[in-house]
Protein backbone atom coordinates (compact mmCIF):
# COMPACT_ATOMS: atom_id res chain seq x y z
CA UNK A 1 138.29 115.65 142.44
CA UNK A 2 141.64 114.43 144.42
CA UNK A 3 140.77 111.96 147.30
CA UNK A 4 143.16 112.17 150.44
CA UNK A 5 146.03 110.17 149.30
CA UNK A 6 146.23 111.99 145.99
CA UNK A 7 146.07 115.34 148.71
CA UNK A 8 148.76 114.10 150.62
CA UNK A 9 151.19 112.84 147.62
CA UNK A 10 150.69 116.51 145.83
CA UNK A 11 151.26 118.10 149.24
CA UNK A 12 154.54 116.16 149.58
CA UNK A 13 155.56 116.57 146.74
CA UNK A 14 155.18 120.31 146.63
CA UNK A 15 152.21 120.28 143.85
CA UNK A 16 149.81 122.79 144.98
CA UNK A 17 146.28 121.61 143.73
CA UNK A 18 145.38 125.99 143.05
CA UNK A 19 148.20 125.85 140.59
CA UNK A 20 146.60 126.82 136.90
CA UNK A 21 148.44 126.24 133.87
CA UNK A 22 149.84 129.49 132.21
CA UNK A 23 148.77 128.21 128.76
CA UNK A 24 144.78 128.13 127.59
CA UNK A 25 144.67 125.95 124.81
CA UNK A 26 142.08 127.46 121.52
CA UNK A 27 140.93 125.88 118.49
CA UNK A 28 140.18 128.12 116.10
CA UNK A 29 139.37 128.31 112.37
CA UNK A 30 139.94 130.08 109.47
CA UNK A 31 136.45 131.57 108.05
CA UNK A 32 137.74 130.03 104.42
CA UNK A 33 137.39 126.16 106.46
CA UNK A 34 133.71 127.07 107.35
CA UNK A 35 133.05 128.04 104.08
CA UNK A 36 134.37 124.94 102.37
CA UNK A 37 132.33 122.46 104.96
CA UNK A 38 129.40 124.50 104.09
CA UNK A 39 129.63 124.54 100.06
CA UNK A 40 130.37 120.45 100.22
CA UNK A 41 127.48 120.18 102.09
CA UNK A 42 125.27 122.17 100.04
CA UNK A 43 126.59 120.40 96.93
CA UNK A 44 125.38 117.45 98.51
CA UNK A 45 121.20 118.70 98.98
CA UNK A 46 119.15 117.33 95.97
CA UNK A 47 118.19 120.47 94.22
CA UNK A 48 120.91 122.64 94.48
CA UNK A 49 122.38 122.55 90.93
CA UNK A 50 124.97 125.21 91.95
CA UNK A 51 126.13 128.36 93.82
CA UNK A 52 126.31 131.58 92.62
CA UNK A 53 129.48 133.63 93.46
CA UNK A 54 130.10 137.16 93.13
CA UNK A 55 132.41 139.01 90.08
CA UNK A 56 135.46 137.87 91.44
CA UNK A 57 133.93 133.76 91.53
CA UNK A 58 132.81 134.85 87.52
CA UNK A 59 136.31 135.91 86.70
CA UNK A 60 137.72 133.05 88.18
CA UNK A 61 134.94 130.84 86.31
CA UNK A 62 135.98 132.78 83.07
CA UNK A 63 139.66 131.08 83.36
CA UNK A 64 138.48 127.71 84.21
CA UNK A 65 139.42 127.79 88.02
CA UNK A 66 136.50 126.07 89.99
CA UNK A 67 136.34 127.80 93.11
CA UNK A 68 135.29 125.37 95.55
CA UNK A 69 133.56 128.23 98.02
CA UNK A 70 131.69 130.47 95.33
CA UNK A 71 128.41 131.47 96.08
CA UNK A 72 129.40 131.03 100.08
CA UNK A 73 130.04 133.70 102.67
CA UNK A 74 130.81 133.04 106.50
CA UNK A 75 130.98 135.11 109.77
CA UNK A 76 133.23 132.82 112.14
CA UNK A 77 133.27 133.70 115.72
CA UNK A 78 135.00 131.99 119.08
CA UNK A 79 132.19 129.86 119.37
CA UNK A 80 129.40 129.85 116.56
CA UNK A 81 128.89 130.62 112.47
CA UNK A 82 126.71 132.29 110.59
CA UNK A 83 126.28 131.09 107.01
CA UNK A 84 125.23 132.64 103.85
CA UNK A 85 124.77 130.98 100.49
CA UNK A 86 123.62 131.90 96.64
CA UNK A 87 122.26 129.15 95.05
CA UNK A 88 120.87 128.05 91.85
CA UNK A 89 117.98 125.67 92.18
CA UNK A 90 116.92 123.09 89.86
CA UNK A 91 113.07 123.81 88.42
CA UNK A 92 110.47 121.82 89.81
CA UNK A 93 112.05 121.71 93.12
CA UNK A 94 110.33 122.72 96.42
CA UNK A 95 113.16 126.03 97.79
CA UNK A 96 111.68 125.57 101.10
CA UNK A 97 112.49 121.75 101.22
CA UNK A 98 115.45 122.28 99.78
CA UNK A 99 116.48 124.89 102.39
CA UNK A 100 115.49 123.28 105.31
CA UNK A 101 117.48 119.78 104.40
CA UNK A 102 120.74 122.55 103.76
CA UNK A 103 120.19 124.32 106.98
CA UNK A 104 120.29 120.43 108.86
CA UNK A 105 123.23 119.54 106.70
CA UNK A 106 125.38 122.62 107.08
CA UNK A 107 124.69 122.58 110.89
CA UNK A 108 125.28 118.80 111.38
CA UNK A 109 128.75 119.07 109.22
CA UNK A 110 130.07 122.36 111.06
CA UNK A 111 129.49 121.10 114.35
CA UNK A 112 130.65 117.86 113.26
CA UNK A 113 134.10 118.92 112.20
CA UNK A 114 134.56 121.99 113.95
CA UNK A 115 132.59 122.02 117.08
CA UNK A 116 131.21 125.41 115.94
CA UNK A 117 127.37 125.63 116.47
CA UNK A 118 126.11 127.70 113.92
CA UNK A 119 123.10 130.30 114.76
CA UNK A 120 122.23 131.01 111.45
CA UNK A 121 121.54 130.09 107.60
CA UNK A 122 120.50 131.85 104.94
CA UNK A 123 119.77 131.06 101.50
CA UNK A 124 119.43 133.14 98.69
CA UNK A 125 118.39 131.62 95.59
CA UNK A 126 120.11 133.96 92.12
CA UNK A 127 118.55 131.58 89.62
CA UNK A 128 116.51 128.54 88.59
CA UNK A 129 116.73 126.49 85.98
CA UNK A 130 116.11 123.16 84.56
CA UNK A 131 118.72 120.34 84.81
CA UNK A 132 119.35 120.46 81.02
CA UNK A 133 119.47 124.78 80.94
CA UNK A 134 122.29 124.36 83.30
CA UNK A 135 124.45 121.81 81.80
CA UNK A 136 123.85 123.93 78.64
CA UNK A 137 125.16 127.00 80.48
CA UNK A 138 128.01 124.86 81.37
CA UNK A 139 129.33 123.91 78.62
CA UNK A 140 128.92 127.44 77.20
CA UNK A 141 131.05 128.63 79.75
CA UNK A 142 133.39 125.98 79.55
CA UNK A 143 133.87 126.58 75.81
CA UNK A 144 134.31 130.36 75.88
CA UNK A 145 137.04 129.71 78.77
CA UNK A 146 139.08 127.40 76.24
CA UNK A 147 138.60 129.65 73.48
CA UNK A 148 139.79 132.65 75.43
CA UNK A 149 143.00 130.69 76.05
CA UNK A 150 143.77 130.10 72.73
């Protein structure tokens, strides 16, 4: 708050201390930045061997593209995010562990970068399998993407 002398200056000087800016300044972001924090984040929780995306994430898998934000699906709103992910776990691993470190991780990260709080997380989990089933299923897909190319 002004003290007198800064009262008196603006006074003189013809600055009225009611006077609001025209302008309100937003930060906003794109729901496609929400969903990349969130799917580096969950890439990051132990367990998580990958997400799951929908047919256009397996035709884009088909041609090699790695799409960064498969398997992840945001509402974005002024102030707070909702999250949504499909996930494939590893076997052996506890889901509820798993989805209670990715809840604290997405959160932390959104807020982090964004300032967004975000209300909700849910995880839906499309598949598990063992570490070595997956790489397996990997490479198969990687394969039948080169050969398709040729």
């Amino acid at each position: 708050m002004p003290n007198n002398n800064e009262k008196q200056y603006n006074r003189q000087a013809g600055v009225e201390e009611t006077m609001e800016s025209p302008f309100e300044n937003s930060l906003t972001f794109s729901d496609v930045v929400v969903e990349k924090i969130a799917a580096i984040s969950a890439r990051e929780v132990k367990g998580i061997l990958d997400m799951k995306g929908g047919l256009t994430s397996a035709i884009t898998d088909r041609f090699g593209s790695d799409n960064l934000r498969k398997g992840v699906s945001v509402e974005v709103g002024e102030k707070q995010a909702a999250v949504n992910l499909r996930v494939i776990i590893e076997y052996g691993q506890s889901a509820p562990a798993i989805f209670k470190r990715l809840t604290q991780i997405i959160k932390e990260q959104v807020s982090h970068m964004t300032g967004l709080e975000v209300v909700e997380v849910n995880m839906h989990v499309e598949d598990v399998m063992t570490e070595k089933e997956y790489m397996q299923s990997k490479q198969g897909r990687n394969a039948t993407s080169e050969s398709d190319i040729q």
